[in-house]
N, C-alpha and C. Protein backbone atom coordinates (compact mmCIF):
# COMPACT_ATOMS: atom_id res chain seq x y z
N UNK A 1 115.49 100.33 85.40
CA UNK A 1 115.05 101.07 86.58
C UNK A 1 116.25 101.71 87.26
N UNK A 2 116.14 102.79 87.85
CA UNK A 2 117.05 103.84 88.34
C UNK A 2 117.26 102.73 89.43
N UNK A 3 119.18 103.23 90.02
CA UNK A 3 119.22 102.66 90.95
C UNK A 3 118.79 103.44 92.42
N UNK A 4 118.32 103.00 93.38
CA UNK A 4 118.10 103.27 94.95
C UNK A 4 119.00 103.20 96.05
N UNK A 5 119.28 103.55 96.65
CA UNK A 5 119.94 102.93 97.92
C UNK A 5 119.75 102.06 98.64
N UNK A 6 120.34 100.89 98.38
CA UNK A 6 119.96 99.94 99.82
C UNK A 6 119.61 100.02 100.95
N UNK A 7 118.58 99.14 101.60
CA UNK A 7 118.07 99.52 102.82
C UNK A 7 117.99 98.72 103.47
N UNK A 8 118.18 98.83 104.76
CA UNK A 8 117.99 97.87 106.13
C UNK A 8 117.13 98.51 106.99
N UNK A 9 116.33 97.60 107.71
CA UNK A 9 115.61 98.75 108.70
C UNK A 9 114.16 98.19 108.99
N UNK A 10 113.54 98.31 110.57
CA UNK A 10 112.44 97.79 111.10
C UNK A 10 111.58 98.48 110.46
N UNK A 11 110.52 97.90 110.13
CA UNK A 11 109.09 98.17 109.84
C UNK A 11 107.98 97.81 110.79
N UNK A 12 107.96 99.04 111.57
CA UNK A 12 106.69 98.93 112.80
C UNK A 12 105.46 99.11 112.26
N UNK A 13 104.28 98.43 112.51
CA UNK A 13 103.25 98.82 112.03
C UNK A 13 102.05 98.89 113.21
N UNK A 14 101.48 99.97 113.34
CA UNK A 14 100.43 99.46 114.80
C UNK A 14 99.44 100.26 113.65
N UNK A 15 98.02 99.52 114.69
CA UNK A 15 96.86 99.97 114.24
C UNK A 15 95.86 100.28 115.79
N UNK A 16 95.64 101.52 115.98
CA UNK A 16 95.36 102.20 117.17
C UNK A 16 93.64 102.26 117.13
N UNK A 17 92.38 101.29 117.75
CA UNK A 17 91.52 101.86 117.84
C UNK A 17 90.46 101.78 119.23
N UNK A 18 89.53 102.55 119.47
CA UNK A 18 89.03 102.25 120.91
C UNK A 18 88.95 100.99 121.39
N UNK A 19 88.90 99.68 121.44
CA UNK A 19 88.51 98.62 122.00
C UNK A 19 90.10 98.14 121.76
N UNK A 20 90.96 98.58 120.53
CA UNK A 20 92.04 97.79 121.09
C UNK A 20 93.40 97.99 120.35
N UNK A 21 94.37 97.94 120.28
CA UNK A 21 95.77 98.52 120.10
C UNK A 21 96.23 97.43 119.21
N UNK A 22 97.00 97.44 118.13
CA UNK A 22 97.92 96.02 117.48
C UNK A 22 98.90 96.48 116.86
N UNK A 23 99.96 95.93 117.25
CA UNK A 23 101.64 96.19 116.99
C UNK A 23 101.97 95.22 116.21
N UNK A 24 103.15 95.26 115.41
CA UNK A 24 103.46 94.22 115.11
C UNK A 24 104.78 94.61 114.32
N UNK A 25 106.15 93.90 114.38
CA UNK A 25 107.24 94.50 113.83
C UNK A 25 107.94 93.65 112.75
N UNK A 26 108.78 94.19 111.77
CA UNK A 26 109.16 93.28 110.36
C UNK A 26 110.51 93.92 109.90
N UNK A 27 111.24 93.10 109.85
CA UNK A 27 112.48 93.27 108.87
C UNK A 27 112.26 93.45 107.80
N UNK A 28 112.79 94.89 107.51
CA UNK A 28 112.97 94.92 105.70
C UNK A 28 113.95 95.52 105.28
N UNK A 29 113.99 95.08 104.14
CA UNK A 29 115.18 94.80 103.26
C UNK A 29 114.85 95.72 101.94
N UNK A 30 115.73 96.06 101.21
CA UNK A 30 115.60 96.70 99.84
C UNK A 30 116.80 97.27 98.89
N UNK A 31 117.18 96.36 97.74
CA UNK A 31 118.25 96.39 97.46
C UNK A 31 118.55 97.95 96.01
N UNK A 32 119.52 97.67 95.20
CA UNK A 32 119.46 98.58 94.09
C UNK A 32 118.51 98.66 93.33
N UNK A 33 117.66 97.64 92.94
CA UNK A 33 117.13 97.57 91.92
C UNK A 33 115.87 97.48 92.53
N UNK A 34 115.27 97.95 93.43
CA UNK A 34 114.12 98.44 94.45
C UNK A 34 113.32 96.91 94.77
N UNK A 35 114.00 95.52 94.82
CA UNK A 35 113.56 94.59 95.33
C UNK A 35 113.48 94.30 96.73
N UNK A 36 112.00 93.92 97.20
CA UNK A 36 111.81 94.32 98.61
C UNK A 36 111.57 92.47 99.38
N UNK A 37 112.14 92.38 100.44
CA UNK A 37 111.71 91.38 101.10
C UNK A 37 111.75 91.66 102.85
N UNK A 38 110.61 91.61 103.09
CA UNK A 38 109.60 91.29 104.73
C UNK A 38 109.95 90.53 105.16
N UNK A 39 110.64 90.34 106.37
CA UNK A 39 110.53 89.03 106.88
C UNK A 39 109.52 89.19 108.53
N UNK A 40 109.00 87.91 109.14
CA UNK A 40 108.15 87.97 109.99
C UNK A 40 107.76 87.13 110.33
N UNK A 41 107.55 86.52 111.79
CA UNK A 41 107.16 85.51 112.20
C UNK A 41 107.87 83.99 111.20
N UNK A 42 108.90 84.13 111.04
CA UNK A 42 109.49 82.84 110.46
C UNK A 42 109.59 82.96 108.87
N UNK A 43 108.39 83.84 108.27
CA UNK A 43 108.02 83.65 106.85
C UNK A 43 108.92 85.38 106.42
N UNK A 44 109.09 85.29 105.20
CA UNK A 44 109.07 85.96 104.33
C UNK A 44 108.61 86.70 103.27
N UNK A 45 108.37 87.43 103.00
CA UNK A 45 107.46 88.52 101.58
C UNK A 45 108.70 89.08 100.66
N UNK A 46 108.67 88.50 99.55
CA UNK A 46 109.66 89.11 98.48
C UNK A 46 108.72 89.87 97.45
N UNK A 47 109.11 90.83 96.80
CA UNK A 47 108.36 91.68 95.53
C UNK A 47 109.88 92.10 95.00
N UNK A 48 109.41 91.87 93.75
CA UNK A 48 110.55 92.23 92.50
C UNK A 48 109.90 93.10 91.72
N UNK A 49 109.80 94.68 91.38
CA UNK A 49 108.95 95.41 90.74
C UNK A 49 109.40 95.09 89.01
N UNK A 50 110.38 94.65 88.83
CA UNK A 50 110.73 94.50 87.23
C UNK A 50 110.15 93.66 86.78
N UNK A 51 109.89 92.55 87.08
CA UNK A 51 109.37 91.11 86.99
C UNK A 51 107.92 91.31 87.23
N UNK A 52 107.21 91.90 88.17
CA UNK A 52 106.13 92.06 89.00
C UNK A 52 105.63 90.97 89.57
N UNK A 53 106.85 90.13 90.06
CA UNK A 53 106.27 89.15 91.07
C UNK A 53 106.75 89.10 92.31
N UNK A 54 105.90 88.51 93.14
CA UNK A 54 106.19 88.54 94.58
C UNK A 54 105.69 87.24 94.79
N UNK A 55 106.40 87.00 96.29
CA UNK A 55 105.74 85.58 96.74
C UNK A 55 106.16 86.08 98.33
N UNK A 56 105.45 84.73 99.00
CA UNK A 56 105.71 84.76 100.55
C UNK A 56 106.04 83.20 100.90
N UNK A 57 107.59 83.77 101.29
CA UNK A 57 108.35 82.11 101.79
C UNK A 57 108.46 81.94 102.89
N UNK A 58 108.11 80.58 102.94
CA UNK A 58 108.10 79.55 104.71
C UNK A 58 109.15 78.61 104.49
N UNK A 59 110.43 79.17 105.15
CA UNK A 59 111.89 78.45 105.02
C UNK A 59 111.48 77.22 105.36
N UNK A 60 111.01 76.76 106.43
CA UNK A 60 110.70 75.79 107.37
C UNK A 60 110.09 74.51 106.91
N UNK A 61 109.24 75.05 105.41
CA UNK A 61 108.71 73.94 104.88
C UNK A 61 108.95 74.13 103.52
N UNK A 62 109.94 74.84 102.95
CA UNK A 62 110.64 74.96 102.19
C UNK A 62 109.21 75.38 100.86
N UNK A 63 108.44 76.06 101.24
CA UNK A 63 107.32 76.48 100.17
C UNK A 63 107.54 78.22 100.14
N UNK A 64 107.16 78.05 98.67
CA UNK A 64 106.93 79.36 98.29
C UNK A 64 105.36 79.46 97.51
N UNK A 65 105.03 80.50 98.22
CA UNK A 65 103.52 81.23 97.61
C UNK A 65 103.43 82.07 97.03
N UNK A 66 103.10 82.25 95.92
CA UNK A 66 102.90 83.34 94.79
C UNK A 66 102.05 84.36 94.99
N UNK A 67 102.38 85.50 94.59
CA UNK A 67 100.97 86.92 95.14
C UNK A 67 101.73 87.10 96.05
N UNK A 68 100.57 88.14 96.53
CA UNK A 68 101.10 88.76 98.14
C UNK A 68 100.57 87.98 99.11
N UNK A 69 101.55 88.37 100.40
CA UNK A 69 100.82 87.56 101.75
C UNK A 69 99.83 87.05 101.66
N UNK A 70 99.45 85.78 101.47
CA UNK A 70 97.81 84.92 101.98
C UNK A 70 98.34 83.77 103.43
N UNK A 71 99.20 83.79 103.35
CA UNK A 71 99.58 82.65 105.00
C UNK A 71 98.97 83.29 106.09
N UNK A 72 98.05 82.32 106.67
CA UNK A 72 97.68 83.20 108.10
C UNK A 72 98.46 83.56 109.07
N UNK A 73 98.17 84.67 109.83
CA UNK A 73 99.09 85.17 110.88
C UNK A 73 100.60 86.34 109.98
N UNK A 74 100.07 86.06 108.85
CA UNK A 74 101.00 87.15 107.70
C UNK A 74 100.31 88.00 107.10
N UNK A 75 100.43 89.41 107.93
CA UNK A 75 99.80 90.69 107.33
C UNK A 75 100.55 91.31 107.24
N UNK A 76 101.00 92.38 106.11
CA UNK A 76 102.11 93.07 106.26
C UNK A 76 101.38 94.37 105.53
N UNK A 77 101.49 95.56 106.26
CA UNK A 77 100.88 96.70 106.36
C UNK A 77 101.22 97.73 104.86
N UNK A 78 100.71 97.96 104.31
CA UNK A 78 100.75 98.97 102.90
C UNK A 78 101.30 100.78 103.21
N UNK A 79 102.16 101.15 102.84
CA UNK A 79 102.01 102.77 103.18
C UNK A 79 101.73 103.26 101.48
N UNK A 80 101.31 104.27 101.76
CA UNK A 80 100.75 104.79 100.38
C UNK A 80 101.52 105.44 100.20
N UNK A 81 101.38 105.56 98.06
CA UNK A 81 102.35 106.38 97.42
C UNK A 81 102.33 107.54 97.76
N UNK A 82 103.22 108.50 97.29
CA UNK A 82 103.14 109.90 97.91
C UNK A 82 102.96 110.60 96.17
N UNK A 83 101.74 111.29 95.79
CA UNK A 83 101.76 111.94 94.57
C UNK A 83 103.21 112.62 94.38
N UNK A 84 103.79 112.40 93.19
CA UNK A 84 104.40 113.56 92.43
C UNK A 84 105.96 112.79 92.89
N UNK A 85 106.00 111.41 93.70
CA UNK A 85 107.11 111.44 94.27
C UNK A 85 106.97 109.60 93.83
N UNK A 86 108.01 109.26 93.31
CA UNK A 86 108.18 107.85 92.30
C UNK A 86 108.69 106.95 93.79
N UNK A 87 108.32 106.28 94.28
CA UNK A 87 108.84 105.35 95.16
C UNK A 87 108.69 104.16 95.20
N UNK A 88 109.59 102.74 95.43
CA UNK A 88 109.90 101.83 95.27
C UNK A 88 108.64 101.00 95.61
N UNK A 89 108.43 99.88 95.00
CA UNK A 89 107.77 98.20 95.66
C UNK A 89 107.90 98.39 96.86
N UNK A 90 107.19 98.51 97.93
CA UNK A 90 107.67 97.85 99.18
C UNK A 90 106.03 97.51 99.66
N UNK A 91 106.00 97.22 101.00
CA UNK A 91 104.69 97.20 101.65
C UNK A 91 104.21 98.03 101.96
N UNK A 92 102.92 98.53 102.12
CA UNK A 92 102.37 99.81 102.19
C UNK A 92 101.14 99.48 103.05
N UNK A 93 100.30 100.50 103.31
CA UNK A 93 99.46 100.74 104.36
C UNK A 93 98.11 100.43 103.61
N UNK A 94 97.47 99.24 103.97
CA UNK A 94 96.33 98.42 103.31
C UNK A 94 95.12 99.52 103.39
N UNK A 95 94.29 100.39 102.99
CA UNK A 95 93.27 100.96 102.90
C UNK A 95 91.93 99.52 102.55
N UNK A 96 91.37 100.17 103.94
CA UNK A 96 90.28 99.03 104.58
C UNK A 96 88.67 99.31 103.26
N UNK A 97 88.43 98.35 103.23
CA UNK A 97 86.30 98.77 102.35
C UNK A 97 86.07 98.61 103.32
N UNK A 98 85.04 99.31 103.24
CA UNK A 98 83.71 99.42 104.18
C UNK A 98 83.37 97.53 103.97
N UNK A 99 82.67 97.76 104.90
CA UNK A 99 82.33 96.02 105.49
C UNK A 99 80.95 95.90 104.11
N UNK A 100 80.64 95.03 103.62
CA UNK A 100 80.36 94.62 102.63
C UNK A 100 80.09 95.19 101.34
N UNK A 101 81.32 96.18 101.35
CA UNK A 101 81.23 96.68 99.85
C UNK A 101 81.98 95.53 98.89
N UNK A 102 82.11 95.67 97.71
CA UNK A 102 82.21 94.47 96.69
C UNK A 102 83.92 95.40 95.97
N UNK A 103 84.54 94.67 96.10
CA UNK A 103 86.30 94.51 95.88
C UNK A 103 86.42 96.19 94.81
N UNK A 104 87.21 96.72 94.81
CA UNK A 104 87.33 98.00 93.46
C UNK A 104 88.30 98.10 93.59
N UNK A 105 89.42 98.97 92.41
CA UNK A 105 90.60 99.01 92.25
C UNK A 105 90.54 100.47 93.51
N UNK A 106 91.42 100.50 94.72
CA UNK A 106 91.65 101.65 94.93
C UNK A 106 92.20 103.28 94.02
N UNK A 107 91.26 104.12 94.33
CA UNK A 107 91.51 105.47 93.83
C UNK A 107 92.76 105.84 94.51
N UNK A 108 93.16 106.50 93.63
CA UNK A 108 94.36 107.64 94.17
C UNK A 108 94.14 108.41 95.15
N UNK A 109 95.28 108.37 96.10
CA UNK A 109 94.61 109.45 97.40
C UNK A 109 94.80 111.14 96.82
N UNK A 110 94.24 111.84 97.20
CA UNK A 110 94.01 113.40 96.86
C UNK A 110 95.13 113.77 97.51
N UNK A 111 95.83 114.71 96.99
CA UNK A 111 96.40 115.78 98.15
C UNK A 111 95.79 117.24 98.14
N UNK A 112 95.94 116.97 100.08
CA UNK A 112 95.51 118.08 100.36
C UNK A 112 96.34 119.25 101.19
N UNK A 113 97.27 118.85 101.71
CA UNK A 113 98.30 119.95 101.66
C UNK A 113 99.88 119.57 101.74
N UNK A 114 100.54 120.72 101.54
CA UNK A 114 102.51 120.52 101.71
C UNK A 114 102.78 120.52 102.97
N UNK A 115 103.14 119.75 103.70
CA UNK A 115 103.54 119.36 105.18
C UNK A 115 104.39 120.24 105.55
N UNK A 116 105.93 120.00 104.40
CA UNK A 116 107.13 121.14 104.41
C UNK A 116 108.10 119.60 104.72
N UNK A 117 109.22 120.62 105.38
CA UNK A 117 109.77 119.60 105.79
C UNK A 117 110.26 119.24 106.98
N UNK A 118 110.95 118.48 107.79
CA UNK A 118 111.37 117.99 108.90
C UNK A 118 112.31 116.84 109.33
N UNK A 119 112.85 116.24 110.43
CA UNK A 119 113.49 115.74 110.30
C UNK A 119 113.20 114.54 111.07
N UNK A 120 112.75 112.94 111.20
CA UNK A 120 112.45 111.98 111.97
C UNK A 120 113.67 110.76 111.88
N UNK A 121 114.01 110.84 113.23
CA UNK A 121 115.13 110.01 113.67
C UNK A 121 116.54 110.03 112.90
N UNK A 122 116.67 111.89 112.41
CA UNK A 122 117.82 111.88 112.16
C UNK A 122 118.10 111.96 110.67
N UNK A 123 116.91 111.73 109.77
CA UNK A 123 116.31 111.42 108.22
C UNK A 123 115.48 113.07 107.97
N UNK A 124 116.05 113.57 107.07
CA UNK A 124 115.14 114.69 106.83
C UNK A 124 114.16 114.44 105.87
N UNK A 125 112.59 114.65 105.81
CA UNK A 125 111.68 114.16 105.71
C UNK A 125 110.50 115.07 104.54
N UNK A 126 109.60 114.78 103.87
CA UNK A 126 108.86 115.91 103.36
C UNK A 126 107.04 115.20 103.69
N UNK A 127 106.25 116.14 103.92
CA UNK A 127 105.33 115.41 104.22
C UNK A 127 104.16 116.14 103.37
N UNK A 128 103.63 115.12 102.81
CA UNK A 128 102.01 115.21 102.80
C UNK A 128 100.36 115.05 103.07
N UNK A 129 99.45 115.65 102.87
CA UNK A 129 98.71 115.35 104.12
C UNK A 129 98.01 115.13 102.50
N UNK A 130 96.92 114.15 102.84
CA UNK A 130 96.14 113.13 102.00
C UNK A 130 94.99 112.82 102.37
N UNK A 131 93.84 112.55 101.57
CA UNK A 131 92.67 112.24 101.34
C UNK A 131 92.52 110.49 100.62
N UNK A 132 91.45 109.27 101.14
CA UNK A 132 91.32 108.56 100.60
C UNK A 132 90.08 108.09 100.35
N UNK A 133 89.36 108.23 99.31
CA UNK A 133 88.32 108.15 99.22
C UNK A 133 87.71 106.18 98.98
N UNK A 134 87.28 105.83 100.07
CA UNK A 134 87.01 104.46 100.09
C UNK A 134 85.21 104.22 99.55
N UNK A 135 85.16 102.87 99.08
CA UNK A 135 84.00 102.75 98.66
C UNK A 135 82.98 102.53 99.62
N UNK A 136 81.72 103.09 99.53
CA UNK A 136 81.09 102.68 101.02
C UNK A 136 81.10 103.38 101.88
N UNK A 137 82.21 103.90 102.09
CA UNK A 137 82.42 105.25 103.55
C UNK A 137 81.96 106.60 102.78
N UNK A 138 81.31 106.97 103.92
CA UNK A 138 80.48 108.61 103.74
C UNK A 138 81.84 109.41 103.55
N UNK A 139 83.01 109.29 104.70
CA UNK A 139 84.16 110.23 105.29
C UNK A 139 85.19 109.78 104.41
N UNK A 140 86.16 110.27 103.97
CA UNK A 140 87.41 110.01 103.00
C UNK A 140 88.00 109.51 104.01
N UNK A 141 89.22 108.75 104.23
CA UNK A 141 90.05 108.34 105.10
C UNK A 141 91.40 109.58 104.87
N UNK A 142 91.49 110.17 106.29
CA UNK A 142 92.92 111.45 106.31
C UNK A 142 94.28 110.59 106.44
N UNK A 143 95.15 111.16 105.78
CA UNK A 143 96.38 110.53 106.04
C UNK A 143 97.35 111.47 105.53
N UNK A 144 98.65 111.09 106.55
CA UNK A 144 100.15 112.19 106.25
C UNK A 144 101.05 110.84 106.13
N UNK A 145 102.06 111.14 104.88
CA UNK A 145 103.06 110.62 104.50
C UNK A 145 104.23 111.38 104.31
N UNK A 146 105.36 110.88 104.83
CA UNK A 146 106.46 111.83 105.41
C UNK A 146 107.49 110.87 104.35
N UNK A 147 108.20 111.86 103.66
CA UNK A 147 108.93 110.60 102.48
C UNK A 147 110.42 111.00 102.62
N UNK A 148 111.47 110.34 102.41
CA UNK A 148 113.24 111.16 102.50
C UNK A 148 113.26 110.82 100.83
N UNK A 149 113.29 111.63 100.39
CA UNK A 149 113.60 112.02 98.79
C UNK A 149 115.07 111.79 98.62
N UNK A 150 115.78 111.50 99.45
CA UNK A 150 117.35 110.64 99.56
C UNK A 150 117.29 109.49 99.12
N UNK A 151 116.22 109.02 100.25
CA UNK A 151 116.44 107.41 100.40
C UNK A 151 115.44 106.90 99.21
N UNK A 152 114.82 107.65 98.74
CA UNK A 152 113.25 107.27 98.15
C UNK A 152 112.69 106.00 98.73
N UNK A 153 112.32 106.50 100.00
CA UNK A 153 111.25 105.43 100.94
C UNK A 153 110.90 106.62 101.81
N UNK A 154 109.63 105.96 102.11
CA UNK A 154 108.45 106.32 103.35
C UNK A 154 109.04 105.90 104.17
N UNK A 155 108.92 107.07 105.29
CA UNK A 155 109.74 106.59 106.30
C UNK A 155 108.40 106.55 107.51
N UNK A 156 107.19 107.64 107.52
CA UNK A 156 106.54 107.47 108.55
C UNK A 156 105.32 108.11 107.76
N UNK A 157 103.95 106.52 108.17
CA UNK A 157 102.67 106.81 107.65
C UNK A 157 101.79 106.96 108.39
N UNK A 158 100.76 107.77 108.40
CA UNK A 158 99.24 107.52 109.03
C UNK A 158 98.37 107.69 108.17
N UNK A 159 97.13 107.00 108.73
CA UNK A 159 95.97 106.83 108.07
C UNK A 159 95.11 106.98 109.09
N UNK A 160 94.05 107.96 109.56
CA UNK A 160 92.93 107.62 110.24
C UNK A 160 91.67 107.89 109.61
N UNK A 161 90.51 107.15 110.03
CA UNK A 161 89.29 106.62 109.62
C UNK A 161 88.53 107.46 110.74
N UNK A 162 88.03 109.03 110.14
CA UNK A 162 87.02 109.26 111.24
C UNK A 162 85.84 108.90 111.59
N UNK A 163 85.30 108.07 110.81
CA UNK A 163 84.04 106.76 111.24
C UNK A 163 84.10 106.97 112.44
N UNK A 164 85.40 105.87 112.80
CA UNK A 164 85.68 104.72 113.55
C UNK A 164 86.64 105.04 115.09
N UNK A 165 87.85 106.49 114.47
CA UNK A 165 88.62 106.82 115.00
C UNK A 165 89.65 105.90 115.16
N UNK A 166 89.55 104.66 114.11
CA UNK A 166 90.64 103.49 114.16
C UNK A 166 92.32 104.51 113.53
N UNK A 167 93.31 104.83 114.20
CA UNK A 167 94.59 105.13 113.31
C UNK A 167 95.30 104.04 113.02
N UNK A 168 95.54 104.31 111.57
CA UNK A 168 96.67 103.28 111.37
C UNK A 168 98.39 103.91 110.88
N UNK A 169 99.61 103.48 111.59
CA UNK A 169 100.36 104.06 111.49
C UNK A 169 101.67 103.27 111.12
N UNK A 170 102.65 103.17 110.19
CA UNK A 170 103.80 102.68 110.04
C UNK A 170 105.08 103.60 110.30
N UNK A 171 106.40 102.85 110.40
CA UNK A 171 107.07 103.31 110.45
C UNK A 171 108.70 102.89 110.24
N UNK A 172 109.39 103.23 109.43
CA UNK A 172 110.75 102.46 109.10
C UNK A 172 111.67 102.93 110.15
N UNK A 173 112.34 102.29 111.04
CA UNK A 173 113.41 102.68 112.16
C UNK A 173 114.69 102.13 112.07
N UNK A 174 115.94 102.72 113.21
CA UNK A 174 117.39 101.81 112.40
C UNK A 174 117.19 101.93 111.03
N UNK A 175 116.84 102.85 109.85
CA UNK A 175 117.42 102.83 108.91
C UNK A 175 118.68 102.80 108.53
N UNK A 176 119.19 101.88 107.70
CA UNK A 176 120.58 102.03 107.45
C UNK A 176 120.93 101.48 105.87
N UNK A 177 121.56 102.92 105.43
CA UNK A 177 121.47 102.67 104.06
C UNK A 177 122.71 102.60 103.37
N UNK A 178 122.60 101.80 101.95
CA UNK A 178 123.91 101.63 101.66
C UNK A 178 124.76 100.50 101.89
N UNK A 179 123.74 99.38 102.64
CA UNK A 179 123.80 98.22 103.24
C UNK A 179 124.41 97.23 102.10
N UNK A 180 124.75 96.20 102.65
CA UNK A 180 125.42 95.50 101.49
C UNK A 180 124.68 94.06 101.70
N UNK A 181 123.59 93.76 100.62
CA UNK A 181 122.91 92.48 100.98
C UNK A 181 123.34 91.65 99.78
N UNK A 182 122.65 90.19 100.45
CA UNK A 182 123.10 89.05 99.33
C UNK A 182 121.45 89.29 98.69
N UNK A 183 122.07 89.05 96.68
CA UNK A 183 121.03 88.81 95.83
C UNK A 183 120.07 88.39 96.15
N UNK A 184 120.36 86.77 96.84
CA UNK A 184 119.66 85.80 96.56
C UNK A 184 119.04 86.04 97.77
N UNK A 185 118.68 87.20 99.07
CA UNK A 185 117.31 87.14 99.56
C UNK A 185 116.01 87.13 98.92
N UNK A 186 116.08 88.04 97.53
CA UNK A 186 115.10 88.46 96.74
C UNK A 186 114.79 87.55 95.54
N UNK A 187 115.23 86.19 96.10
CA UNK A 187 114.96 85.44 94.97
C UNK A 187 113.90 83.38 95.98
N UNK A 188 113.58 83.11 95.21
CA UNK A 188 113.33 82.08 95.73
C UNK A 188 113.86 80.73 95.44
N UNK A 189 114.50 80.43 96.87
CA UNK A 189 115.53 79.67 97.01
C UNK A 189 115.20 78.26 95.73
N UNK A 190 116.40 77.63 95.22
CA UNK A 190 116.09 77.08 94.16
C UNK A 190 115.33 75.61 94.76
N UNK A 191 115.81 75.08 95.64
CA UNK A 191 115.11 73.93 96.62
C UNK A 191 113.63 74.05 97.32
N UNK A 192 113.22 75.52 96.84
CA UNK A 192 111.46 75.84 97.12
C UNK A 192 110.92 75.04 96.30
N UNK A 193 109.94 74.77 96.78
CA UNK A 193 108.45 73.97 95.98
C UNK A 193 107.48 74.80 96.29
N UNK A 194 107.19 75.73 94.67
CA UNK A 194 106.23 76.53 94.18
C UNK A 194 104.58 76.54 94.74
N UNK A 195 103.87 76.88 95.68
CA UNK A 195 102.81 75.89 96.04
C UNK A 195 101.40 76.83 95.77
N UNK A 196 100.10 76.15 96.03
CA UNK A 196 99.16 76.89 95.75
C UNK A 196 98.95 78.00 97.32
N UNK A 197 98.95 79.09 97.22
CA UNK A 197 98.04 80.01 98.67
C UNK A 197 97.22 79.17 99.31
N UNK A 198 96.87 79.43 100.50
CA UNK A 198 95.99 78.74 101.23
C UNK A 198 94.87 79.47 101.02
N UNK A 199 93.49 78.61 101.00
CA UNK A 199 92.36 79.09 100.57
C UNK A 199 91.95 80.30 102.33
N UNK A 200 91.71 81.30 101.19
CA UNK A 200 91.10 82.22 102.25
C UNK A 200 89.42 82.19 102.62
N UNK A 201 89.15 82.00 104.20
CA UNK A 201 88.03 81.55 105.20
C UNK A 201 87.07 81.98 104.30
N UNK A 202 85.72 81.77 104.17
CA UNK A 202 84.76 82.20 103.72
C UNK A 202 84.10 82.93 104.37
């Protein structure tokens, strides 16, 4: 795998809808070899795209969980790929089903137009505006993804749901690249005990 630039840098994620607002902020990390680790509320999210594994570590009780985030109170927000543009493992902006549709592999979002380009917090940027067609919903879900073809990362996402008028929006800030991290964030510490996910509520 090509190498990337290292990355440091907040990952804001809010989700904006009439009855109610939710923020929530995350350290991330991302080294040469496009290995990504979240940290948040105490726990951790590692993904290794070569390997294709990820887990989510709780220093505290010295466990590691296999897959993505299942610990409660650990959501970590998805931004979507950007067609035509190869970008790293990281977390991305979760595209919601309709309330009792039955699980499907998400479709590719459409593009629907060239943004151009611009510059956010100093990062010059290219954006696309996007279509997501969810199972269950009448309306595609609209969304713009703004990418630095430097850094190869998303730097600023939206998604809104005209159902609902719910937006959902991320955003990488303090980027700082070129960073010099230790390996062994992206690895699980050798004193972890491997454990099962916690069963998710019925």
């Amino acid at each position: 795998m090509e190498n990337v630039p290292p990355i440091q840098a907040i990952l804001e994620s809010q989700t904006r809808c009439k009855s109610f607002t939710r923020v929530s902020t995350m350290q991330f990390f991302r080294d040469e070899q496009s290995r990504t680790r979240v940290e948040q509320s105490g726990l951790a999210s590692i993904h290794d795209p070569i390997s294709g594994q990820s887990y989510t570590l709780d220093p505290a009780k010295k466990l590691a969980f296999p897959g993505a985030p299942k610990v409660p109170g650990m959501a970590f927000p998805k931004i979507p790929a950007v067609p035509g543009v190869t970008l790293p493992q990281m977390p991305g902006m979760r595209i919601p089903q309709a309330p009792g549709a039955l699980p499907q592999a998400p479709q590719p979002p459409k593009e629907i137009a060239d943004l151009g380009q611009k510059t956010i917090d100093g990062i010059k940027v290219s954006g696309k505006q996007l279509a997501f067609t969810v199972p269950g919903k009448p309306q595609p879900l609209m969304g713009e993804v703004w990418t630095s073809k430097d850094l190869q990362l998303p730097i600023h996402s939206t998604v809104t749901d005209p159902a609902t008028g719910c937006v959902m929006q991320t955003q990488m800030k303090n980027v700082q690249s070129g960073v010099k991290l230790d390996p062994g964030m992206f690895k699980v510490p050798a004193d972890f005990k491997i454990a099962a996910p916690p069963a998710s509520p019925k």
